[in-house]
C-alpha atoms as a PDB file:
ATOM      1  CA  UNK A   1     127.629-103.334 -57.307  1.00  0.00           C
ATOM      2  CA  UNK A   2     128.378-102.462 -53.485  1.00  0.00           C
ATOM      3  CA  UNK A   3     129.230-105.888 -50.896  1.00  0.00           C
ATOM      4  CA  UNK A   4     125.675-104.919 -49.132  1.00  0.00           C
ATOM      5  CA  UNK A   5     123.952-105.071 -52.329  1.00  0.00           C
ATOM      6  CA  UNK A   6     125.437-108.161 -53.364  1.00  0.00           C
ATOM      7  CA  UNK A   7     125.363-110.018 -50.129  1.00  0.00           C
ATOM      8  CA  UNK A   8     121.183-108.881 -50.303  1.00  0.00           C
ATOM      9  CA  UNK A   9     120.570-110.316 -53.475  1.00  0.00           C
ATOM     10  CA  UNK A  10     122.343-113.497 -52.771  1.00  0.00           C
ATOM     11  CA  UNK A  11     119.969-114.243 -49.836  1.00  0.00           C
ATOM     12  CA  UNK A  12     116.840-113.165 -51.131  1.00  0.00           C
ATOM     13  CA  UNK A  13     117.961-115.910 -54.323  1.00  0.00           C
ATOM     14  CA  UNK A  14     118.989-117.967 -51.532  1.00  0.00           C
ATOM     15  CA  UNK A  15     115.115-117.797 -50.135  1.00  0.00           C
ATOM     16  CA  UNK A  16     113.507-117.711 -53.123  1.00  0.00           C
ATOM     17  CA  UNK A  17     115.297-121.129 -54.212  1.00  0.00           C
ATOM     18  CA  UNK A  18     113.994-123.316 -51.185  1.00  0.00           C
ATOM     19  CA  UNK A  19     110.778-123.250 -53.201  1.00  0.00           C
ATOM     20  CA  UNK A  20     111.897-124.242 -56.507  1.00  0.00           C
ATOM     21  CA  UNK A  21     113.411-127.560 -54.495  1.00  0.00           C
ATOM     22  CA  UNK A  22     111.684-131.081 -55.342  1.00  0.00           C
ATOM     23  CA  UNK A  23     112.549-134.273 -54.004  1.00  0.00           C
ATOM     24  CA  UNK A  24     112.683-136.649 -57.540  1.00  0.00           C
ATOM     25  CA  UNK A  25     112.788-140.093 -57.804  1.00  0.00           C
ATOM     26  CA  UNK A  26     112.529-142.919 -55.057  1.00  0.00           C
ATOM     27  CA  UNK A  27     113.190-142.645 -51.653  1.00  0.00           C
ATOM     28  CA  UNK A  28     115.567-145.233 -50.687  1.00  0.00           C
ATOM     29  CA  UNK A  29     116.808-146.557 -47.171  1.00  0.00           C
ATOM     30  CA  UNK A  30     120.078-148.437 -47.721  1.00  0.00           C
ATOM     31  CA  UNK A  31     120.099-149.726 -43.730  1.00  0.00           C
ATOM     32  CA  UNK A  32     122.036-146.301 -43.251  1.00  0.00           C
ATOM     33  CA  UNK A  33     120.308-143.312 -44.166  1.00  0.00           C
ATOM     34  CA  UNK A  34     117.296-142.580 -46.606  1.00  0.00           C
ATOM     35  CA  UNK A  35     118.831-141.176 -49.692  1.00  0.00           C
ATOM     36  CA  UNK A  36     116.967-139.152 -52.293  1.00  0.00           C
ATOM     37  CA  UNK A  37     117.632-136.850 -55.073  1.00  0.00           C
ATOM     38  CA  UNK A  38     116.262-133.332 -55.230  1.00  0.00           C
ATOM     39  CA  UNK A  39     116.143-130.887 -58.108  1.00  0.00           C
ATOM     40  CA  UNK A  40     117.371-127.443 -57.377  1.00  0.00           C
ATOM     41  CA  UNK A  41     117.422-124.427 -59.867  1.00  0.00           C
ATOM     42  CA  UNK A  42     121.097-125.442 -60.318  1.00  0.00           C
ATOM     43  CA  UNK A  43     121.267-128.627 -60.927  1.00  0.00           C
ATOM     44  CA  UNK A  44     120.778-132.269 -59.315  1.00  0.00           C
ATOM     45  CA  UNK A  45     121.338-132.678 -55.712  1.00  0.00           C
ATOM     46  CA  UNK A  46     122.506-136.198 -53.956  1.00  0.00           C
ATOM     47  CA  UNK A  47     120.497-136.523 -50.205  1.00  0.00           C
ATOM     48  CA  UNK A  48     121.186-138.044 -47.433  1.00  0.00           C
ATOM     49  CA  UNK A  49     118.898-138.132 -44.193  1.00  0.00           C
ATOM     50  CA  UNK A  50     121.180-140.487 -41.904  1.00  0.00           C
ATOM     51  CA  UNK A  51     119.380-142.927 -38.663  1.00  0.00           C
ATOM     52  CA  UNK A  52     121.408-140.656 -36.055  1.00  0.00           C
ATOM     53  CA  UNK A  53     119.266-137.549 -37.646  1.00  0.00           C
ATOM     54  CA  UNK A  54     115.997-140.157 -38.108  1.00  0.00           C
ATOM     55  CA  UNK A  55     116.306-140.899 -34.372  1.00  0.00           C
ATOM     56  CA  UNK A  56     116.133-136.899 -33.338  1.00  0.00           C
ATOM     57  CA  UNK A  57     112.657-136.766 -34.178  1.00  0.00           C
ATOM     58  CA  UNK A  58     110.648-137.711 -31.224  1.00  0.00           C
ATOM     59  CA  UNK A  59     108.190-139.700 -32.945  1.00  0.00           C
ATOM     60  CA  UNK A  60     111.325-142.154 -34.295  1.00  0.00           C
ATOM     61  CA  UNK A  61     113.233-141.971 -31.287  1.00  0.00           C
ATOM     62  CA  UNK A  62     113.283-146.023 -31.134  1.00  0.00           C
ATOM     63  CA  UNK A  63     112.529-146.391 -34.697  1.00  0.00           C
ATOM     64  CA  UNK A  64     113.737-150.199 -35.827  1.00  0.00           C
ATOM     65  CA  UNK A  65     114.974-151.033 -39.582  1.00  0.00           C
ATOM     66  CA  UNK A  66     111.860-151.835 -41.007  1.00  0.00           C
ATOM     67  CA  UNK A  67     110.085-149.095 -39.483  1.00  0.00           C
ATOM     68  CA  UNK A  68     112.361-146.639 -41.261  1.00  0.00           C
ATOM     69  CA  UNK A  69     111.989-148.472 -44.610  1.00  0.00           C
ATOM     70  CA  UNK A  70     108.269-148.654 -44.423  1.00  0.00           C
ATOM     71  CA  UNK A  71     107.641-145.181 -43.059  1.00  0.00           C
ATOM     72  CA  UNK A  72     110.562-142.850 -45.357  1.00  0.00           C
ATOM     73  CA  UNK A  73     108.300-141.420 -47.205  1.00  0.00           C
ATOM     74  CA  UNK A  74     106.655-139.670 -43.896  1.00  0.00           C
ATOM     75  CA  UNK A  75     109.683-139.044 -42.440  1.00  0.00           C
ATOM     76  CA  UNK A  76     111.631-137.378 -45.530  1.00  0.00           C
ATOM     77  CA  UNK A  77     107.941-135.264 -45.152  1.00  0.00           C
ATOM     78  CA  UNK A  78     108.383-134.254 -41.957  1.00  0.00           C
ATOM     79  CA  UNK A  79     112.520-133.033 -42.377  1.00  0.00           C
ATOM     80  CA  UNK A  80     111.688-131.832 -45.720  1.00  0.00           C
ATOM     81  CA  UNK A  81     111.805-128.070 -44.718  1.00  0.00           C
ATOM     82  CA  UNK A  82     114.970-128.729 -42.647  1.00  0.00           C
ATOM     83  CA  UNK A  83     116.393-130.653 -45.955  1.00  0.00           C
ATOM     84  CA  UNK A  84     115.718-127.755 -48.615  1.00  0.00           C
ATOM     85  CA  UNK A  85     117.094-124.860 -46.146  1.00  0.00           C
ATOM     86  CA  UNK A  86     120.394-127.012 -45.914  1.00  0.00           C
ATOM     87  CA  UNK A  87     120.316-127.843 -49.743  1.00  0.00           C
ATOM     88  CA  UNK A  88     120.221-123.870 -50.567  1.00  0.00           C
ATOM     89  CA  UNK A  89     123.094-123.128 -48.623  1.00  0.00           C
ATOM     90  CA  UNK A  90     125.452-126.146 -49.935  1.00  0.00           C
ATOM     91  CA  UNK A  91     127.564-125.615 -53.500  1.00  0.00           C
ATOM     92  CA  UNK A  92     126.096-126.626 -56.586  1.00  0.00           C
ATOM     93  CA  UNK A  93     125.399-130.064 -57.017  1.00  0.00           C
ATOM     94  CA  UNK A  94     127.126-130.986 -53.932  1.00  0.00           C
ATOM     95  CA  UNK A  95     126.207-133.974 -52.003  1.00  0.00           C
ATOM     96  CA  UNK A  96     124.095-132.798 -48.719  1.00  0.00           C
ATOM     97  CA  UNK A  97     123.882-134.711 -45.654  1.00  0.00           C
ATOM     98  CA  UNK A  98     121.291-133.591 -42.902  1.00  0.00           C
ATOM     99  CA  UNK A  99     122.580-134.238 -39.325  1.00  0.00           C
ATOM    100  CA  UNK A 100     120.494-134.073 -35.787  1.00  0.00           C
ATOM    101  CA  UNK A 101     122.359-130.729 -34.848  1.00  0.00           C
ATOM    102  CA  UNK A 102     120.679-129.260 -38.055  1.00  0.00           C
ATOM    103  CA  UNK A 103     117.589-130.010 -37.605  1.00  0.00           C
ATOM    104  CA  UNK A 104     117.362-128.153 -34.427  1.00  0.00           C
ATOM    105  CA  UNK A 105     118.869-124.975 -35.601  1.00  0.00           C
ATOM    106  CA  UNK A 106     115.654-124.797 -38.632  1.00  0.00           C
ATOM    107  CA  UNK A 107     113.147-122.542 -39.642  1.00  0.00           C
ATOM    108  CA  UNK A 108     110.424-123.227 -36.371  1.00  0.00           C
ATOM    109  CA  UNK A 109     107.936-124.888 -39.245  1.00  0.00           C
ATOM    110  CA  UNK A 110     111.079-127.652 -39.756  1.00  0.00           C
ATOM    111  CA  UNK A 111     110.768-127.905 -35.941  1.00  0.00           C
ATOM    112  CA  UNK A 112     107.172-128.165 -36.061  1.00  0.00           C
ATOM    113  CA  UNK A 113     107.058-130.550 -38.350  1.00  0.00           C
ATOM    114  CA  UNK A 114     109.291-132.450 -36.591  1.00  0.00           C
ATOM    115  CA  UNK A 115     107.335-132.926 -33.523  1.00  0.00           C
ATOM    116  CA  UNK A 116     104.390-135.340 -32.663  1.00  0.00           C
ATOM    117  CA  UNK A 117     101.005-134.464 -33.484  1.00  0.00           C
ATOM    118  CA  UNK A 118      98.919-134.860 -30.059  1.00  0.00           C
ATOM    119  CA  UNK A 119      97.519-138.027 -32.008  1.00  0.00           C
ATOM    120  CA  UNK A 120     100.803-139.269 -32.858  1.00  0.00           C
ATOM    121  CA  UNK A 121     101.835-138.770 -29.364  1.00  0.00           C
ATOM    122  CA  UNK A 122      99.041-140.740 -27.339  1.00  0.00           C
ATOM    123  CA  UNK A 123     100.194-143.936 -29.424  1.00  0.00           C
ATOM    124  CA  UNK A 124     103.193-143.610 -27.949  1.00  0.00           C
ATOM    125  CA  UNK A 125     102.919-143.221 -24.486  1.00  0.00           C
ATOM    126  CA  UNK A 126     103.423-145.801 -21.926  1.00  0.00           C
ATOM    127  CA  UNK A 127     101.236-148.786 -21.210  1.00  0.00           C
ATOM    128  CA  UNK A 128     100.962-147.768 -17.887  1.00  0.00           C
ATOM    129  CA  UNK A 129     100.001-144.264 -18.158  1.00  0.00           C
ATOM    130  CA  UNK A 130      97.247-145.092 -20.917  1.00  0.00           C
ATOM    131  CA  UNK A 131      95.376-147.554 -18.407  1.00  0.00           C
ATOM    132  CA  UNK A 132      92.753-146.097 -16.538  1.00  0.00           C
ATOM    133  CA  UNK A 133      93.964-145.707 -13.164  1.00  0.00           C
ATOM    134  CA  UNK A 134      91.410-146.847 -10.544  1.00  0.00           C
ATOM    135  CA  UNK A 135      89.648-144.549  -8.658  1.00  0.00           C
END
């Protein structure tokens, strides 16, 4: 088999294995990062989403401890794309870590995700801007 030929049919299993990746057991946050296991085609995966990449997402920007803990599950929703691009690219059974400078460089539906929905947004903004303003 010719270098093109090989080099196409390890990216199309490449693509084709981002789907087959689940996120197993609890989803923990040790204070640190929120660490989870995923199951890949090849074998079990060690994850770790750490509170610099947590605080790249606008919506947990400020994000306190307990925040984090309480609201994991969302967030490990919302980088999950990010997560299982990064997973298919890493050796087997390697541990992966997903850093802020990664989630930029996604697919644009990890980016998406990422962002605020409009009604996630207006919770947000400042007390000052959400008081009517007299006219």
């Amino acid at each position: 088999m010719n270098d093109a030929k090989l080099l196409n049919l390890e990216f199309n299993m490449t693509l084709s294995s981002i789907g087959n990746i689940e996120f197993v057991g609890e989803i923990e946050w040790d204070g640190k990062a929120i660490v989870v296991g995923a199951a890949t085609p090849f074998g079990h995966v060690s994850c770790r989403i750490p509170r610099e990449t947590i605080h790249a997402l606008p919506i947990y920007s400020d994000a306190l401890e307990r925040e984090i803990r309480l609201e994991r599950h969302l967030i490990l929703e919302r980088l999950a794309p990010a997560l299982r691009a990064k997973i298919s690219t890493s050796g087997t059974g390697e541990p992966v870590d997903l850093w802020p400078w990664e989630i930029s460089r996604a697919r644009p539906a990890a980016a998406a995700s990422a962002l605020p929905t409009d009604q996630e947004a207006v919770g947000r903004l400042p007390e000052a801007i959400e008081k009517a303003q007299p006219s």
